[in-house]
C-alpha atoms as a PDB file:
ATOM      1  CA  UNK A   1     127.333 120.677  71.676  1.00  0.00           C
ATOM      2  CA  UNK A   2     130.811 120.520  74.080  1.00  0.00           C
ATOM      3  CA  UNK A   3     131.405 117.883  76.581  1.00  0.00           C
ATOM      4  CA  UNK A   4     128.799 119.114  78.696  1.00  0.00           C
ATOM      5  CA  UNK A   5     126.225 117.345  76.212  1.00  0.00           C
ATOM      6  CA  UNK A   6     127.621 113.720  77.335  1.00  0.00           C
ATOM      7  CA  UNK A   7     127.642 114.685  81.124  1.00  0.00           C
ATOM      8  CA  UNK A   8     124.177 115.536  80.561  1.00  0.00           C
ATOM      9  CA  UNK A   9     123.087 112.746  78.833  1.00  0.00           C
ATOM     10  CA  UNK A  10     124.573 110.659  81.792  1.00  0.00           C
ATOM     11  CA  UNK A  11     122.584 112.193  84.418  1.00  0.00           C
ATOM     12  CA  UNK A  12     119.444 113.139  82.285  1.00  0.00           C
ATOM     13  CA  UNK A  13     116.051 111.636  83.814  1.00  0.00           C
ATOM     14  CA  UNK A  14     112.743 111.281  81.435  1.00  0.00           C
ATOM     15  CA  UNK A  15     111.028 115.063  80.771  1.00  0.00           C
ATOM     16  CA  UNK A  16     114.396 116.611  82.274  1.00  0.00           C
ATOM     17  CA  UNK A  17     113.340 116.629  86.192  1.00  0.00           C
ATOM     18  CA  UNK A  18     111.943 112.847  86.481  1.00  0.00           C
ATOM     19  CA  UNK A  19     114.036 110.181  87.947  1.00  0.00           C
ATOM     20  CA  UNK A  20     117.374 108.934  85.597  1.00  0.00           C
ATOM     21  CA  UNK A  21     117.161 106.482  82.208  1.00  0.00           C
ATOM     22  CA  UNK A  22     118.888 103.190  83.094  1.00  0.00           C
ATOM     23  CA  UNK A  23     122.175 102.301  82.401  1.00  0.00           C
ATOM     24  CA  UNK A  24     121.234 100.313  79.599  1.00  0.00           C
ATOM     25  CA  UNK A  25     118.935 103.320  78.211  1.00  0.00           C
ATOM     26  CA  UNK A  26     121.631 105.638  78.551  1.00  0.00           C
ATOM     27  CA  UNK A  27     124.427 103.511  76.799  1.00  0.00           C
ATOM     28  CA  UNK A  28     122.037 102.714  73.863  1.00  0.00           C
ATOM     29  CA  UNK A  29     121.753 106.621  73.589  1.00  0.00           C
ATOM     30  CA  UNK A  30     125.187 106.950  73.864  1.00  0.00           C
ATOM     31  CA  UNK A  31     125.829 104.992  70.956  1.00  0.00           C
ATOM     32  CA  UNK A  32     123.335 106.275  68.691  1.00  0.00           C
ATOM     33  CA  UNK A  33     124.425 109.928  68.982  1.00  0.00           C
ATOM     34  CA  UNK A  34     128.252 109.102  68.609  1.00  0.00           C
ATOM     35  CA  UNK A  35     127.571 107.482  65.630  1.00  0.00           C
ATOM     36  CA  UNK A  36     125.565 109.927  64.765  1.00  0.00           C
ATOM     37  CA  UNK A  37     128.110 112.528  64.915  1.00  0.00           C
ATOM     38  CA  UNK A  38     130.341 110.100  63.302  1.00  0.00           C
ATOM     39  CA  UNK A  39     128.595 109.728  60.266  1.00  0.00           C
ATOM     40  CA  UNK A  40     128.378 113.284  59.577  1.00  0.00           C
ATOM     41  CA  UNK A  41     131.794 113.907  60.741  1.00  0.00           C
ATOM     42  CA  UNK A  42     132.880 111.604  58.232  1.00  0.00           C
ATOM     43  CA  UNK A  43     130.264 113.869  55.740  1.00  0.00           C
ATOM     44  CA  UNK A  44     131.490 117.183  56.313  1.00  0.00           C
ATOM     45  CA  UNK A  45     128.473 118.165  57.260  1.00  0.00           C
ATOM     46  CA  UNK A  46     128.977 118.181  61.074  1.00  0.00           C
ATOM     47  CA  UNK A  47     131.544 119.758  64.002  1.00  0.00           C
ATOM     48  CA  UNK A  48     134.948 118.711  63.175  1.00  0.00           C
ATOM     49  CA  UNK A  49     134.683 117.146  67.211  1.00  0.00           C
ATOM     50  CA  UNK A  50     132.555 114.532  68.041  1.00  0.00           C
ATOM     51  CA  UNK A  51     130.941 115.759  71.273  1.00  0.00           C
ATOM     52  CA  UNK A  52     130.574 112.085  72.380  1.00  0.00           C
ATOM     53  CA  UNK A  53     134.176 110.519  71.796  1.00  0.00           C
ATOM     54  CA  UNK A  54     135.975 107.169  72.568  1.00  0.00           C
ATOM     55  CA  UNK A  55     137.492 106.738  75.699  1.00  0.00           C
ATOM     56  CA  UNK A  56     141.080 108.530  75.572  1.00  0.00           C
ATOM     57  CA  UNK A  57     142.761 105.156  75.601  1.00  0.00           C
ATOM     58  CA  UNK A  58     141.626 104.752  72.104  1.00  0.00           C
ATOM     59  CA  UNK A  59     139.632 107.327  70.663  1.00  0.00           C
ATOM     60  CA  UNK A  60     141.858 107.479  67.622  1.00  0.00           C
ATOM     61  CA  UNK A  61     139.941 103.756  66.725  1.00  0.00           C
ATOM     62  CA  UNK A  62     137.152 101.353  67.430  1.00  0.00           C
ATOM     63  CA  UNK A  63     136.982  99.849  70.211  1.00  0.00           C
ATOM     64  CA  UNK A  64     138.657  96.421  70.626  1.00  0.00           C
ATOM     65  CA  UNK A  65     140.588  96.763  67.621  1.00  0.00           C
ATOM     66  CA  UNK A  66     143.763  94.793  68.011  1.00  0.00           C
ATOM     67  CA  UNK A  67     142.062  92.845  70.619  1.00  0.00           C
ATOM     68  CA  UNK A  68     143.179  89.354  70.896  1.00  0.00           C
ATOM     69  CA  UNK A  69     140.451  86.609  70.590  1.00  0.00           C
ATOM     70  CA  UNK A  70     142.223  84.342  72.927  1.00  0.00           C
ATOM     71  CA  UNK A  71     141.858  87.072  75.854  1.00  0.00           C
ATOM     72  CA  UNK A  72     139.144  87.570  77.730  1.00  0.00           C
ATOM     73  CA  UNK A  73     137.416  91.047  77.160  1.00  0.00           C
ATOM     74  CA  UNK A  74     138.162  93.822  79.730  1.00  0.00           C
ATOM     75  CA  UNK A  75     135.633  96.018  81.701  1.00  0.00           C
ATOM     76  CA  UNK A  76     136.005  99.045  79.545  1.00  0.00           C
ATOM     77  CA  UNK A  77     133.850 101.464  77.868  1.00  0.00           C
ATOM     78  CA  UNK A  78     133.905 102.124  74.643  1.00  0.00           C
ATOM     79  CA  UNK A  79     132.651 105.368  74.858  1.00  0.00           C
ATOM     80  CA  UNK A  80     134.123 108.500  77.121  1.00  0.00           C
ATOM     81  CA  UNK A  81     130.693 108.950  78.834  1.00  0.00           C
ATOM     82  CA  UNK A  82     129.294 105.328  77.860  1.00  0.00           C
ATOM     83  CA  UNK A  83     127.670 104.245  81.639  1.00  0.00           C
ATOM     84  CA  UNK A  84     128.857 100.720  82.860  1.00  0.00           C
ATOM     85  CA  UNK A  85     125.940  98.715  82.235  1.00  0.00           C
ATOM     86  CA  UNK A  86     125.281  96.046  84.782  1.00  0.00           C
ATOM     87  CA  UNK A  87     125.364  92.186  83.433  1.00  0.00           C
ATOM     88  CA  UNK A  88     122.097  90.561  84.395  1.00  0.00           C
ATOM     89  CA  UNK A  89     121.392  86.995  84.846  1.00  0.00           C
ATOM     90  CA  UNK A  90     119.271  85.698  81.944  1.00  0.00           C
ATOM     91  CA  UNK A  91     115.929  84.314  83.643  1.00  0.00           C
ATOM     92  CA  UNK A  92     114.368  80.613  82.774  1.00  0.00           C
ATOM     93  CA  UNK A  93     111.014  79.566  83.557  1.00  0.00           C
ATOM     94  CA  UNK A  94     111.128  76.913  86.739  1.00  0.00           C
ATOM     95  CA  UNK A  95     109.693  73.587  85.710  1.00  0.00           C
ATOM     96  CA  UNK A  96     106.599  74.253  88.392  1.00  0.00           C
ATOM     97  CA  UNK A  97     105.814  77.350  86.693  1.00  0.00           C
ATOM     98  CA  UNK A  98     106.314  75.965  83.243  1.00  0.00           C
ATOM     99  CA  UNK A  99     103.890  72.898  83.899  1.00  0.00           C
ATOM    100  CA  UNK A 100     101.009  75.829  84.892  1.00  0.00           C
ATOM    101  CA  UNK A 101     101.814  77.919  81.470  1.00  0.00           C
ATOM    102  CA  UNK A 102     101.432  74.353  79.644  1.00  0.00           C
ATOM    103  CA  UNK A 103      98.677  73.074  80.173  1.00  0.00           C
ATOM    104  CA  UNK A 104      96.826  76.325  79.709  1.00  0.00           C
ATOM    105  CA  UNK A 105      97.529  76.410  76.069  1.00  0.00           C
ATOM    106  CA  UNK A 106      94.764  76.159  74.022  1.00  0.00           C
ATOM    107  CA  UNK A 107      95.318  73.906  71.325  1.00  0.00           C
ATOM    108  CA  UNK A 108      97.894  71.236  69.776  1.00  0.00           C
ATOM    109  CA  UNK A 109      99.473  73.951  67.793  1.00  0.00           C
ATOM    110  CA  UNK A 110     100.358  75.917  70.603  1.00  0.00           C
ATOM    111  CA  UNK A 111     101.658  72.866  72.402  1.00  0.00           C
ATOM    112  CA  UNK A 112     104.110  71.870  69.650  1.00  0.00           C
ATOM    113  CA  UNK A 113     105.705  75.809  69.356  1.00  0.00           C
ATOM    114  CA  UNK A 114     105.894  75.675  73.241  1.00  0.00           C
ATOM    115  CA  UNK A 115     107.684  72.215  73.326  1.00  0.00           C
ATOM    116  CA  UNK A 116     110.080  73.126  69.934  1.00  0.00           C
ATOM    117  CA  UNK A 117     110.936  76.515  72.240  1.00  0.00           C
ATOM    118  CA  UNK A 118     112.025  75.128  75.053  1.00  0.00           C
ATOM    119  CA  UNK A 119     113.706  72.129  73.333  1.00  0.00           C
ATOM    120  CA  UNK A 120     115.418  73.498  70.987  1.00  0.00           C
ATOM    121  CA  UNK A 121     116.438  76.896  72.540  1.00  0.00           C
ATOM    122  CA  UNK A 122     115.652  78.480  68.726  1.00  0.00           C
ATOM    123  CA  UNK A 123     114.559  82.215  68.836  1.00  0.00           C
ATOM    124  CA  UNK A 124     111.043  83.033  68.426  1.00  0.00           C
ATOM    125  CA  UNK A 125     111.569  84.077  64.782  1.00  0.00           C
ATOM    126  CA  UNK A 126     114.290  81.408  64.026  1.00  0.00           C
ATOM    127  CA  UNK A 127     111.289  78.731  64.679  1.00  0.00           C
ATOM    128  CA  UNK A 128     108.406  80.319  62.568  1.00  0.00           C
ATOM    129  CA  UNK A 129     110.888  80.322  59.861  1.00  0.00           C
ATOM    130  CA  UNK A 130     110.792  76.553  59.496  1.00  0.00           C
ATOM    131  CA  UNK A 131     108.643  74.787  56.766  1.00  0.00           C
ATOM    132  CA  UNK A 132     107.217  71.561  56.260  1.00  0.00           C
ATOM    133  CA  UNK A 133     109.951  70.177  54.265  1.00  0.00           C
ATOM    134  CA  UNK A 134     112.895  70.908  57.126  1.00  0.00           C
ATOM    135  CA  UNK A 135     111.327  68.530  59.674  1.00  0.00           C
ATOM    136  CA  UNK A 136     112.561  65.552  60.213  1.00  0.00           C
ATOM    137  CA  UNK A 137     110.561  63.267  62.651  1.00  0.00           C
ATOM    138  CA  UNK A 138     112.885  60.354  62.240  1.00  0.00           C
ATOM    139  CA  UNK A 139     115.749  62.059  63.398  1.00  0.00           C
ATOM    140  CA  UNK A 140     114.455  63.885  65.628  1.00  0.00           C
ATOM    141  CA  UNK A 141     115.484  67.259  63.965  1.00  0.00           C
ATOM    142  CA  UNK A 142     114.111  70.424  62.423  1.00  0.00           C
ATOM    143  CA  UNK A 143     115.627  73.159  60.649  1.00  0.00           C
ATOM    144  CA  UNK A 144     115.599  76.906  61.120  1.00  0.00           C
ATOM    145  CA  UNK A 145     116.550  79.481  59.377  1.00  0.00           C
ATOM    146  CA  UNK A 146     119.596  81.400  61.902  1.00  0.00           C
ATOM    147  CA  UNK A 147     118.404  85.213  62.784  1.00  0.00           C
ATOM    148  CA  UNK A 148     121.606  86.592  62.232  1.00  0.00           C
ATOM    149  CA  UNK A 149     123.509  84.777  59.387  1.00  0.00           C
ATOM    150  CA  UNK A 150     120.337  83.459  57.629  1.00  0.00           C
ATOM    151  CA  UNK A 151     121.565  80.141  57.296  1.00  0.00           C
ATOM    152  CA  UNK A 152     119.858  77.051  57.682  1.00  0.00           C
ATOM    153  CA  UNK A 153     120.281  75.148  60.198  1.00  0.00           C
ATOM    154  CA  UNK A 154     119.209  71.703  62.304  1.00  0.00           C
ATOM    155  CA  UNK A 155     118.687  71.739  65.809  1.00  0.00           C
ATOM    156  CA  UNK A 156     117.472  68.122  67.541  1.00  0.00           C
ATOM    157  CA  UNK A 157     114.305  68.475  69.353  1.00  0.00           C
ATOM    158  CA  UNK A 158     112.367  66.371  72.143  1.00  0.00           C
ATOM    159  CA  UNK A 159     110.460  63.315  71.221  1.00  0.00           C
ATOM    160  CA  UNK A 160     107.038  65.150  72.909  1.00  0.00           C
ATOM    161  CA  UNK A 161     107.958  67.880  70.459  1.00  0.00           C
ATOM    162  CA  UNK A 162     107.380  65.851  67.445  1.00  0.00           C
ATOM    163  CA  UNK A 163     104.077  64.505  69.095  1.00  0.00           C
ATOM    164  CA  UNK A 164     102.544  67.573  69.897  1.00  0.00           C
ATOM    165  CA  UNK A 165     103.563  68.919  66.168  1.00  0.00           C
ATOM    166  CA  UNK A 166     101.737  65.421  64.943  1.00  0.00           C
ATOM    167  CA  UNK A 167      98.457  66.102  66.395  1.00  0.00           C
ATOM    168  CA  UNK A 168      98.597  69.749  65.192  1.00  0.00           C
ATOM    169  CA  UNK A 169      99.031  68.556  61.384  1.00  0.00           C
ATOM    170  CA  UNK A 170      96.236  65.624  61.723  1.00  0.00           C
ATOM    171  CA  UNK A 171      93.997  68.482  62.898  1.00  0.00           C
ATOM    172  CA  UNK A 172      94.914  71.390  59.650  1.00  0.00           C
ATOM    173  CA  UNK A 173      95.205  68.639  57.263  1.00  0.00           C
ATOM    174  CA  UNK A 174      93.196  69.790  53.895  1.00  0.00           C
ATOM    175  CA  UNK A 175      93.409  72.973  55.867  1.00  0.00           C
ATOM    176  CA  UNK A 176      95.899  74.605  54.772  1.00  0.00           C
ATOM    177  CA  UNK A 177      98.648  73.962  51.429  1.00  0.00           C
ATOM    178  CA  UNK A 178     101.180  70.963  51.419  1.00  0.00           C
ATOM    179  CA  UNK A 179     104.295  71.175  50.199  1.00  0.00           C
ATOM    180  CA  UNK A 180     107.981  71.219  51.308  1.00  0.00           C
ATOM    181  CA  UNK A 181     108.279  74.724  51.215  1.00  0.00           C
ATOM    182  CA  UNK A 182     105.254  75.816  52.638  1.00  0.00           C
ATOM    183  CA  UNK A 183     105.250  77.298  55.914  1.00  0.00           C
ATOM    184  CA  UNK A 184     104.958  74.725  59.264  1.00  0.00           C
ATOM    185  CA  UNK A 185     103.042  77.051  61.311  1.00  0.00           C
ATOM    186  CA  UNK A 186      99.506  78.432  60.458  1.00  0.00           C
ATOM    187  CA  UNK A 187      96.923  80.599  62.215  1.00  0.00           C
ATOM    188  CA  UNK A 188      94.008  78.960  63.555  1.00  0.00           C
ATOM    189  CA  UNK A 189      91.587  81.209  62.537  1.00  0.00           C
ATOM    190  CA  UNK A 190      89.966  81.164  59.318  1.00  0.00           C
ATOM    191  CA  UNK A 191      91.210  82.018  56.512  1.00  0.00           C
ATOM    192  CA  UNK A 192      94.886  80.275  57.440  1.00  0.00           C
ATOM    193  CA  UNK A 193      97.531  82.394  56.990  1.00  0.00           C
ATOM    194  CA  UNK A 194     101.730  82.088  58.179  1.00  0.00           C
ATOM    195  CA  UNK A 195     101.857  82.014  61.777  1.00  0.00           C
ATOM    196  CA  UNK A 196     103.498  85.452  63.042  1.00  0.00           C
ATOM    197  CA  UNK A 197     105.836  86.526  65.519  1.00  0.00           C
ATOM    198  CA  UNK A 198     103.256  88.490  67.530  1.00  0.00           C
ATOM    199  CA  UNK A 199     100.361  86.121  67.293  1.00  0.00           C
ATOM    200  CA  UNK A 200     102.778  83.696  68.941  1.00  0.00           C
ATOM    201  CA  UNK A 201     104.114  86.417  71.677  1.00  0.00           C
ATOM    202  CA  UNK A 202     100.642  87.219  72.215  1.00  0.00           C
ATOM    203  CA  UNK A 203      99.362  83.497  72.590  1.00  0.00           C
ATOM    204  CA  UNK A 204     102.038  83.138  75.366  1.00  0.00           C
ATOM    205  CA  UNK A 205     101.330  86.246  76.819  1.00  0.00           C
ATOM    206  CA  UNK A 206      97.235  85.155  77.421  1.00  0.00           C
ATOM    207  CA  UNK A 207      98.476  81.833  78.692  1.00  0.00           C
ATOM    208  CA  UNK A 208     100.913  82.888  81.409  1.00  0.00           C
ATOM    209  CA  UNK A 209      98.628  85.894  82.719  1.00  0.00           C
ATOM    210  CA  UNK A 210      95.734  82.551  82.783  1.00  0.00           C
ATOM    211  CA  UNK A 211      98.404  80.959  85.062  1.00  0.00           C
ATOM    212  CA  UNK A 212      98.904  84.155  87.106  1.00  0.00           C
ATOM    213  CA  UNK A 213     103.158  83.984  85.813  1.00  0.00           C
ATOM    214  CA  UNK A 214     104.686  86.442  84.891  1.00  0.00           C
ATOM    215  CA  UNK A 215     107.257  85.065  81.884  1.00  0.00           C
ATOM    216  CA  UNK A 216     107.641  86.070  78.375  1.00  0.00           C
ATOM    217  CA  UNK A 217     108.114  84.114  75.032  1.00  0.00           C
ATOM    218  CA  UNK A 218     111.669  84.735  74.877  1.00  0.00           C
ATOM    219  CA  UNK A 219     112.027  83.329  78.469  1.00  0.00           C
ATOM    220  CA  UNK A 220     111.796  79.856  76.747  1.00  0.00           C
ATOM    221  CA  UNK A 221     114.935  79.778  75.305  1.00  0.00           C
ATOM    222  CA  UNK A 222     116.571  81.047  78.563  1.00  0.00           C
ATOM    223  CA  UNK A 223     115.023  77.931  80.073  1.00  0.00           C
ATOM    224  CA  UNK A 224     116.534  75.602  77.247  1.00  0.00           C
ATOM    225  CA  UNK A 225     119.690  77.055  77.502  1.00  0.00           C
ATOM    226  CA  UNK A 226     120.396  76.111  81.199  1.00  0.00           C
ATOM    227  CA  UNK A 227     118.435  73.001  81.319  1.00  0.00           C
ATOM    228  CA  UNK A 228     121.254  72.147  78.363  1.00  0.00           C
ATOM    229  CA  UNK A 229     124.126  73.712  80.306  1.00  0.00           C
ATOM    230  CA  UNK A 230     123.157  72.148  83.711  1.00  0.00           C
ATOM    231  CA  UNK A 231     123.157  68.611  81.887  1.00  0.00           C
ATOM    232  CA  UNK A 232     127.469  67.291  82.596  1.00  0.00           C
ATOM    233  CA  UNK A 233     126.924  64.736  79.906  1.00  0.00           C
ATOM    234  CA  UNK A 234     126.456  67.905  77.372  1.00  0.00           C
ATOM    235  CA  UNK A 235     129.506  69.919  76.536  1.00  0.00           C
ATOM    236  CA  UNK A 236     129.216  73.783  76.466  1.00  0.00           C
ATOM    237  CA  UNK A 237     130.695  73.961  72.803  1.00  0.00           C
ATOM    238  CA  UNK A 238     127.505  71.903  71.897  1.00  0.00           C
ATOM    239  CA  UNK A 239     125.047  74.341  73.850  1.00  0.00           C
ATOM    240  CA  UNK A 240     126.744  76.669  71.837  1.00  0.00           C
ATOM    241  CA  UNK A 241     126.604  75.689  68.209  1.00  0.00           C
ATOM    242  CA  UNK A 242     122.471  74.885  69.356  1.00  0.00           C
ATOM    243  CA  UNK A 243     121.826  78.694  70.781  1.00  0.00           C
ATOM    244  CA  UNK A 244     123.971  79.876  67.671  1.00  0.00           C
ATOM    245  CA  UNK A 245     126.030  82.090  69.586  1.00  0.00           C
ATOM    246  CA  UNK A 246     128.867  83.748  67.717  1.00  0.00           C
ATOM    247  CA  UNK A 247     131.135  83.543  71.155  1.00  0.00           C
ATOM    248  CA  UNK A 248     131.428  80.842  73.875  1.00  0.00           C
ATOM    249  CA  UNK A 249     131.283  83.657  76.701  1.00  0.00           C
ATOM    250  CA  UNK A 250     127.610  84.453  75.694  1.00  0.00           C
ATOM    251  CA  UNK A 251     127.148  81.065  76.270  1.00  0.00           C
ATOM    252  CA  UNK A 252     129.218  80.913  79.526  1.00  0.00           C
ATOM    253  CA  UNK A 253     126.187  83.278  80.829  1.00  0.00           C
ATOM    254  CA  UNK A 254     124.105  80.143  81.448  1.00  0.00           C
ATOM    255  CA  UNK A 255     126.480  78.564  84.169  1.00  0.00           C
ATOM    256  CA  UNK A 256     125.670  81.090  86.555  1.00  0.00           C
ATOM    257  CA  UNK A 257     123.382  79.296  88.952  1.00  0.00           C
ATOM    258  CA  UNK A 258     120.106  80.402  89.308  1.00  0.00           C
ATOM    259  CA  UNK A 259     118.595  82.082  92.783  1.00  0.00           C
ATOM    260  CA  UNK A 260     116.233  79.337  93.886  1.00  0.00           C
ATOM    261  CA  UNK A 261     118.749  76.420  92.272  1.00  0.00           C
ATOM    262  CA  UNK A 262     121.289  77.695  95.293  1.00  0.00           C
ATOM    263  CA  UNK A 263     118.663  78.027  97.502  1.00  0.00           C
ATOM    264  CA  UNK A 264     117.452  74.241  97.106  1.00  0.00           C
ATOM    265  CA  UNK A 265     120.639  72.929  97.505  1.00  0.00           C
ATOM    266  CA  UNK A 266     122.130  74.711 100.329  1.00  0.00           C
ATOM    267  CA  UNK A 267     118.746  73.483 102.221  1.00  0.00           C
ATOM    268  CA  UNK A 268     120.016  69.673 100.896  1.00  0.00           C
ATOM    269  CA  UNK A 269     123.196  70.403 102.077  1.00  0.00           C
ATOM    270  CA  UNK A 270     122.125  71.782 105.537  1.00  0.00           C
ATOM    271  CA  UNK A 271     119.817  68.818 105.725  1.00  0.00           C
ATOM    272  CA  UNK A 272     122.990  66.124 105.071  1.00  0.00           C
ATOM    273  CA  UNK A 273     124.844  67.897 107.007  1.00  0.00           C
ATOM    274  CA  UNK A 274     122.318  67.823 110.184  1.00  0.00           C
ATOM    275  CA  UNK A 275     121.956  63.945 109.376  1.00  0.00           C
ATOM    276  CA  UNK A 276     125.702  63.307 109.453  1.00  0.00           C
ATOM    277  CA  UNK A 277     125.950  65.228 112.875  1.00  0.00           C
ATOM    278  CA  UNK A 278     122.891  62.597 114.202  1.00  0.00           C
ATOM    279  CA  UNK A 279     124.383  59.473 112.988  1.00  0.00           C
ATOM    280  CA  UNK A 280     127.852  60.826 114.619  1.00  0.00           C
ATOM    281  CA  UNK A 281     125.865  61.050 118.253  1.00  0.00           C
ATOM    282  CA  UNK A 282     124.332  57.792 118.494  1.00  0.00           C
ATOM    283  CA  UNK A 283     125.354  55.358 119.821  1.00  0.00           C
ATOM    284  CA  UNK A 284     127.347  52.638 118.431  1.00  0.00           C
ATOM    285  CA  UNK A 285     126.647  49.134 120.255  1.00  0.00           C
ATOM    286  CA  UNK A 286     129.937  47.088 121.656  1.00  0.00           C
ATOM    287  CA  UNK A 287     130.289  43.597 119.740  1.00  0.00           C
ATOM    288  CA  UNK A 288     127.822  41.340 121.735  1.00  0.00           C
ATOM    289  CA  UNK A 289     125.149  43.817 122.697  1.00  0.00           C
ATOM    290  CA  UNK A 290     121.830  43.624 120.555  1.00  0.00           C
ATOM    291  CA  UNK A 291     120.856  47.262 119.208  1.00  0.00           C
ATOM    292  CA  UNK A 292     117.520  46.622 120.030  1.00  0.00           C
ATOM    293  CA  UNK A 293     118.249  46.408 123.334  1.00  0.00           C
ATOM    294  CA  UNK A 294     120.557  49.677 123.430  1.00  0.00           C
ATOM    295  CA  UNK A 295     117.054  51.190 121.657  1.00  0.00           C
ATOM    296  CA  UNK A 296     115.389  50.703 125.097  1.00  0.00           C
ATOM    297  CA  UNK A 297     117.819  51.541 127.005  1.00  0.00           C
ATOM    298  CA  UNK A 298     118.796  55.130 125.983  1.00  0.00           C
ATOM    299  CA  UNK A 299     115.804  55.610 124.130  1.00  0.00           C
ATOM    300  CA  UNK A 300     115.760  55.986 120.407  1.00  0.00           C
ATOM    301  CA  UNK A 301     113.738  53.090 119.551  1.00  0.00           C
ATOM    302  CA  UNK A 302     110.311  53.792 117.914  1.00  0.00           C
ATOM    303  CA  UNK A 303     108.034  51.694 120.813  1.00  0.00           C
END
C-alpha cells in the first residue's frame, strides 16, 4: 500500500459507494492501521514505509514529544492523513427531563445508582465497583475504585443519595451476603448476583424510553459535571480531582454553556432590559404632586 491507501481511507464511505465514515470513524481507523504498520515495521515483518505516517513536522517521533505541559495543545494532527475531528459539547440531562427519567425507576435500588450518578459524576463502572465496606453515610462519602489507575478513591455524594441507598439495603437485607468487601450493588432478581454494567445501562435505557427521553447512562455524569462547574463557590481544580481527569482542559469542556442555558438567559436579559426601557418612560412626579393623581391623569393606573 503507497500513499494512495491514506487518501482513500479519508474519503472511503461504508461498502465503498455509500456515504463517508465520520471524522471520528476515520481517525480511529487511522490510528489503528499506523500502528499497525508500526508494530510490524518495528518486526521486520512489514514494508520498510509506513503507508500511514506522522505528519512531516514530526514523523521522525510521537506526537507531542517535547511538548511543554504549561502550553496549551495546538490544532495538529498527529497523523499525515489523520481527519480533524470536530470537538463536541458533552450533553447533560436538563433537570425537567431528569425529574421524568426519575420517577420512572422502578425500585429503591435503581433510585440510589441514579442519585450516586449524578452526584458524584463517577463512571458507570467506577460506581458498581464500590462495596459495602467503602460507604460512608456519616461523611457523606463513598469510594470507587478509578477506571483508569485502579485506585481507590472517595468522592462526597448527596444526602438523598445516602437515603435512597438506605431503603435499598432495608429491602435486600438477609438477601444477599454482608460483609465489607462484598459487593454494594445486587440484582433484583432471584438468585442475587453483582450488579453489572449492562443490567444498569439497560435499566436506564427502559426508564428514559418510559419517559419518551432520549439520554443514556453515561449522560449522568455529563450532568454532574456542569451542575459542579456552573456552581462559583466550587473551584474547577475540585471538579477535577471528582471526574478524575488526568488534565484540567478535559475538565475545562464543562464551561462551555449549554444551548438552552443561553437561550434562558438571553430571554432574562431581553426581559430586564424591556423593563429598564419602561421604568425610563414613565413619568416621574414633581415634588408636591401625588402619583396617584399623575396615575389618572396620563393613564397608567390600574382603575
Amino acid at each position: 500500500m503507497d500513499d494512495r491507501g491514506g487518501e482513500a481511507l479519508a474519503g472511503a464511505g461504508a461498502g465503498g459507494g455509500g456515504p463517508p465514515y465520520s471524522a471520528a470513524v476515520r481517525a480511529h481507523a487511522e490510528t489503528v492501521l499506523r500502528g499497525f504498520y508500526d508494530f510490524h515495521l518495528e518486526a521486520g515483518s512489514g514494508p520498510i514505509v509506513n503507508p500511514f505516517p506522522l505528519d512531516r513536522s514530526r514523523r521522525g517521533g510521537r506526537a507531542h514529544a517535547h511538548h511543554n505541559p504549561m502550553d496549551r495543545y495546538r490544532g495538529e494532527r498527529a497523523g499525515f492523513y489523520r481527519p480533524t475531528v470536530p470537538s463536541r459539547v458533552p450533553r447533560s440531562v436538563p433537570d425537567a427531563e431528569f425529574n421524568e427519567v426519575f420517577a420512572r425507576l422502578p425500585s429503591h435500588r435503581d433510585r440510589a445508582l441514579v442519585a450516586f450518578y449524578v452526584s458524584t459524576g463517577a463512571r458507570a463502572s467506577e460506581l458498581l465497583s464500590a462495596v459495602q465496606g467503602g460507604v460512608h453515610p456519616g461523611r457523606q462519602v463513598i469510594a470507587v475504585t478509578r477506571k483508569g489507575s485502579r485506585r481507590v478513591q472517595e468522592l462526597p455524594a448527596s444526602a438523598d443519595a445516602f437515603v435512597w441507598l438506605r431503603l435499598y439495603q432495608a429491602e435486600i437485607d438477609g438477601l444477599v451476603p454482608r460483609g465489607a468487601r462484598e459487593p454494594l450493588w445486587w440484582t433484583l432478581r432471584r438468585p442475587a448476583r453483582p450488579l453489572g454494567y449492562h443490567a444498569v445501562h439497560r435499566m436506564f435505557e427502559r426508564a428514559a424510553a418510559a419517559a419518551g427521553i432520549a439520554v443514556t447512562l453515561h449522560a449522568l455524569r455529563h450532568t454532574a459535571a456542569y451542575r459542579m462547574a456552573e456552581d462559583p463557590a466550587l473551584p474547577l481544580t475540585d471538579v477535577q480531582w471528582v471526574l478524575g481527569h488526568a488534565q484540567l482542559t478535559t475538565t475545562q469542556l464543562y464551561l462551555t454553556p449549554r444551548r438552552e442555558d443561553v437561550i434562558r438567559r438571553m430571554l432574562a436579559h431581553h426581559g430586564e432590559q424591556a423593563r429598564q426601557a419602561a421604568a425610563r418612560q414613565a413619568p416621574v412626579p414633581a415634588p408636591g404632586y401625588q402619583p396617584g393623581t399623575l396615575e389618572i391623569l396620563f393613564g397608567t393606573g390600574t382603575s
